[in-house]
Protein backbone atom coordinates (compact mmCIF):
# COMPACT_ATOMS: atom_id res chain seq x y z
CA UNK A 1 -79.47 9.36 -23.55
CA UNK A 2 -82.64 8.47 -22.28
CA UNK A 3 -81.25 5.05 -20.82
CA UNK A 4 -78.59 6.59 -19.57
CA UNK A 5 -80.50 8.69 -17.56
CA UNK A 6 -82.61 6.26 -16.59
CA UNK A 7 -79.63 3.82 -15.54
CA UNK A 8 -78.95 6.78 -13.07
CA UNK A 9 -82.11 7.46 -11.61
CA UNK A 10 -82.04 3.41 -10.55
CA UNK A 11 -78.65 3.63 -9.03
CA UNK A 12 -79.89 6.98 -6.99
CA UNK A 13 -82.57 4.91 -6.02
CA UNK A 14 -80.29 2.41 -4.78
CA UNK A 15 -78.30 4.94 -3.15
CA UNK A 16 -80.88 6.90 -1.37
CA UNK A 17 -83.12 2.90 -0.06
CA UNK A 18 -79.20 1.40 1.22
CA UNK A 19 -78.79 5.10 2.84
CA UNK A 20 -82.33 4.60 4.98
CA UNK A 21 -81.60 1.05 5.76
CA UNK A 22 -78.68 1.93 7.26
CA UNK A 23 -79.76 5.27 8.97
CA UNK A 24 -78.71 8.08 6.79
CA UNK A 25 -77.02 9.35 3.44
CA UNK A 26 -74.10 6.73 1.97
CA UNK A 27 -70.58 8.56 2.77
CA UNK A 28 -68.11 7.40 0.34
CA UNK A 29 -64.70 8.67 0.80
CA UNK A 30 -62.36 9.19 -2.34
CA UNK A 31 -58.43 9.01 -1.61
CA UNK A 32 -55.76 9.59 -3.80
CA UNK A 33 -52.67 8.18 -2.13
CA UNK A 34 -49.34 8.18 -3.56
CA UNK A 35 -47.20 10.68 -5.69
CA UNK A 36 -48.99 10.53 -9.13
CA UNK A 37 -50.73 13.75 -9.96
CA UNK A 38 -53.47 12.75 -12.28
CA UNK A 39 -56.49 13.03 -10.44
CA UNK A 40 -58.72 13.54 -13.41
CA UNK A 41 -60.32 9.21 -12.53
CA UNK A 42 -60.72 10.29 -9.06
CA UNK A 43 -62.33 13.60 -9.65
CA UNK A 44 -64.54 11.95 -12.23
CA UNK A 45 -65.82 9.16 -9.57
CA UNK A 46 -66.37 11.81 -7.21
CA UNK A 47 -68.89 13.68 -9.53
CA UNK A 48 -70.93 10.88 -10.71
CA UNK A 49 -70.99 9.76 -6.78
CA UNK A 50 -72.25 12.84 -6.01
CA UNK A 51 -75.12 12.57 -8.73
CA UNK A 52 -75.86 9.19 -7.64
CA UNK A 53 -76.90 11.04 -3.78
CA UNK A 54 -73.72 9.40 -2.15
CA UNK A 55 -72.38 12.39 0.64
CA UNK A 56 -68.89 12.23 -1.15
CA UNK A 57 -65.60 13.40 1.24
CA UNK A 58 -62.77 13.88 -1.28
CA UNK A 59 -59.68 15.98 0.13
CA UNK A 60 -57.54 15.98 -3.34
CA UNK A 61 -54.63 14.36 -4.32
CA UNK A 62 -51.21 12.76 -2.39
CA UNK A 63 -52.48 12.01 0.06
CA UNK A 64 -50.97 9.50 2.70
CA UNK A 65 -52.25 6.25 3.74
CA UNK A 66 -52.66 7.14 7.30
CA UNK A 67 -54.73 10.89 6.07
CA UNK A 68 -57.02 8.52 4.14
CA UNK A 69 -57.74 6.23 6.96
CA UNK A 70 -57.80 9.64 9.23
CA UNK A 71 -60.82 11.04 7.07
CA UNK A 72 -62.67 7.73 6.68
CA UNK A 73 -62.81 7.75 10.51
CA UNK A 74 -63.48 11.04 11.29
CA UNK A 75 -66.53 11.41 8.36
CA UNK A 76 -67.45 7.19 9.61
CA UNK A 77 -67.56 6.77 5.64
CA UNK A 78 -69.19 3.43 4.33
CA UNK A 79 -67.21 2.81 1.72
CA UNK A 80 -62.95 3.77 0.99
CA UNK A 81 -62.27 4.12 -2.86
CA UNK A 82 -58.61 4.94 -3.73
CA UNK A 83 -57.44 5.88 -7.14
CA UNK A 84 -53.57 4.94 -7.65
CA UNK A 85 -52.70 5.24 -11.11
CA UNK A 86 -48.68 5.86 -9.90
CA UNK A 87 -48.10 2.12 -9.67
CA UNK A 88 -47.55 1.90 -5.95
CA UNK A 89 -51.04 -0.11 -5.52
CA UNK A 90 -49.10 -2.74 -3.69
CA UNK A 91 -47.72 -0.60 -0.93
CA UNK A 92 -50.72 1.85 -0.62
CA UNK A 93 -53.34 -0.33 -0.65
CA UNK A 94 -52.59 -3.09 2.14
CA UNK A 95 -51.32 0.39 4.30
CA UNK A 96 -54.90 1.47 4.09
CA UNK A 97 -56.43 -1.78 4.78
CA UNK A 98 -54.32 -2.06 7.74
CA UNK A 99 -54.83 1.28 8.74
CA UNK A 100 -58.51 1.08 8.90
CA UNK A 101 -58.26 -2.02 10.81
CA UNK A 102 -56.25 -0.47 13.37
CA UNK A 103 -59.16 1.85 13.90
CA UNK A 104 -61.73 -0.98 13.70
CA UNK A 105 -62.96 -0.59 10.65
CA UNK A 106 -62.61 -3.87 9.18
CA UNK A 107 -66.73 -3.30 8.18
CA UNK A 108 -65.54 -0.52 5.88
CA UNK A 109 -65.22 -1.78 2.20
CA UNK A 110 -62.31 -0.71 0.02
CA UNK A 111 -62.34 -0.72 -3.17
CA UNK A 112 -59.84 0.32 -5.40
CA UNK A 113 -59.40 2.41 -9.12
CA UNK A 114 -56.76 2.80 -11.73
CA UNK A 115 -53.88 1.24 -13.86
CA UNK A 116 -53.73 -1.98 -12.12
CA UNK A 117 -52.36 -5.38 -13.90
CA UNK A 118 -54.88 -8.45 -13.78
CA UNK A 119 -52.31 -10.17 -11.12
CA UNK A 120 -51.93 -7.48 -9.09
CA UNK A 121 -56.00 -6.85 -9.12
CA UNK A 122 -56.18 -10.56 -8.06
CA UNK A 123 -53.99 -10.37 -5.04
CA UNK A 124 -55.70 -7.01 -3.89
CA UNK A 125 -59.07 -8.77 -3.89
CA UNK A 126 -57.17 -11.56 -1.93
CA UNK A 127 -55.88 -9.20 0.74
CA UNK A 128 -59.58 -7.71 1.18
CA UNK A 129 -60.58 -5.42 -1.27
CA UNK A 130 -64.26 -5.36 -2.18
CA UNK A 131 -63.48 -4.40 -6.03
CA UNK A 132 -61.05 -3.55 -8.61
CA UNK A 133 -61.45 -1.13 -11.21
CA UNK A 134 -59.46 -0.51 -14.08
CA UNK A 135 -59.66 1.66 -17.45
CA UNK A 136 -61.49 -0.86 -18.82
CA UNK A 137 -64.00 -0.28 -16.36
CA UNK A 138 -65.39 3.29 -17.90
CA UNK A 139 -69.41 2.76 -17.09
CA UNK A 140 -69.10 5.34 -14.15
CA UNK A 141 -72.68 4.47 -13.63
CA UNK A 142 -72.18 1.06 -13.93
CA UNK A 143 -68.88 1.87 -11.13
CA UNK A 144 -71.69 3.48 -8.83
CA UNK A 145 -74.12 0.75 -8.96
CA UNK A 146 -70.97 -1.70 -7.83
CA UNK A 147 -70.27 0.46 -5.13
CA UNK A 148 -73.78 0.20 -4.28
CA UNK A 149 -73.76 -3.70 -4.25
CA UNK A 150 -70.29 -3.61 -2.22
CA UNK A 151 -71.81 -1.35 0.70
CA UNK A 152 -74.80 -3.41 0.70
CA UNK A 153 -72.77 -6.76 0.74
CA UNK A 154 -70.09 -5.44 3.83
CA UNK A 155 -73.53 -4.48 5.87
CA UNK A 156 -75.21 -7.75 5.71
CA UNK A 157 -77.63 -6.45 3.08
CA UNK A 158 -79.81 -8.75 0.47
């Protein structure tokens, strides 16, 4: 437990350093687009976030892509996690993307959670999505300290 905890406190470190480099508290928005209702994943990502000392913006479940991209402007979020566990990755996903390129937000990683195949995680990362994670991915601290990494990468950050 100890390590755990420990694990943790490094990550909030991480957190709270990338958050003064880049001139205040890391925003991470949580979406849950589509029709599935399971939002157990996103809820639990949205906890650990918020232990980690990201400012977490999470506005529940079916959602559409365009409220996701709506919220990730209006809260100027720097990072976009969506869980999709309903299967309709391939649709929702690129929507977002384009979405928050329409508003300029290109800078904004995405990165995306849930029952995604291998192949379809693949061509997600080709389209521009900073990371994929899947069950198999159940560290949630681990999870945090990639999110971590991906904010740092999209900003120009060693």
């Amino acid at each position: 437990m100890a390590e755990a905890g420990a694990e943790l406190s490094a990550v909030r470190e991480r957190v709270r350093t990338t958050g003064e480099e880049l001139g205040g508290r890391l925003r991470l928005l949580i979406g849950k687009p589509g029709l599935d209702g399971h939002s157990n994943g996103a809820e639990q990502i949205a906890v650990r976030a918020r232990d980690a000392g990201f400012e977490v913006i999470y506005q529940g479940i079916r959602l559409t892509p365009e409220q996701i991209v709506a919220a990730a402007v209006a809260e100027d979020v720097h990072c976009v996690g969506l869980s999709i566990l309903s299967g309709s990755h391939m649709e929702l996903v690129p929507a977002v993307l384009e979405g928050l390129r329409a508003e300029g937000m290109n800078d904004v990683p995405v990165i995306v959670g849930g029952i995604i195949p291998e192949s379809d995680g693949r061509r997600l990362v080709d389209s521009g999505v900073a990371a994929v994670y899947t069950p198999k991915d159940f560290g949630l601290t681990e999870i945090m300290g990639g999110i971590v990494d991906v904010i740092r990468r999209a900003n120009g950050l060693g």
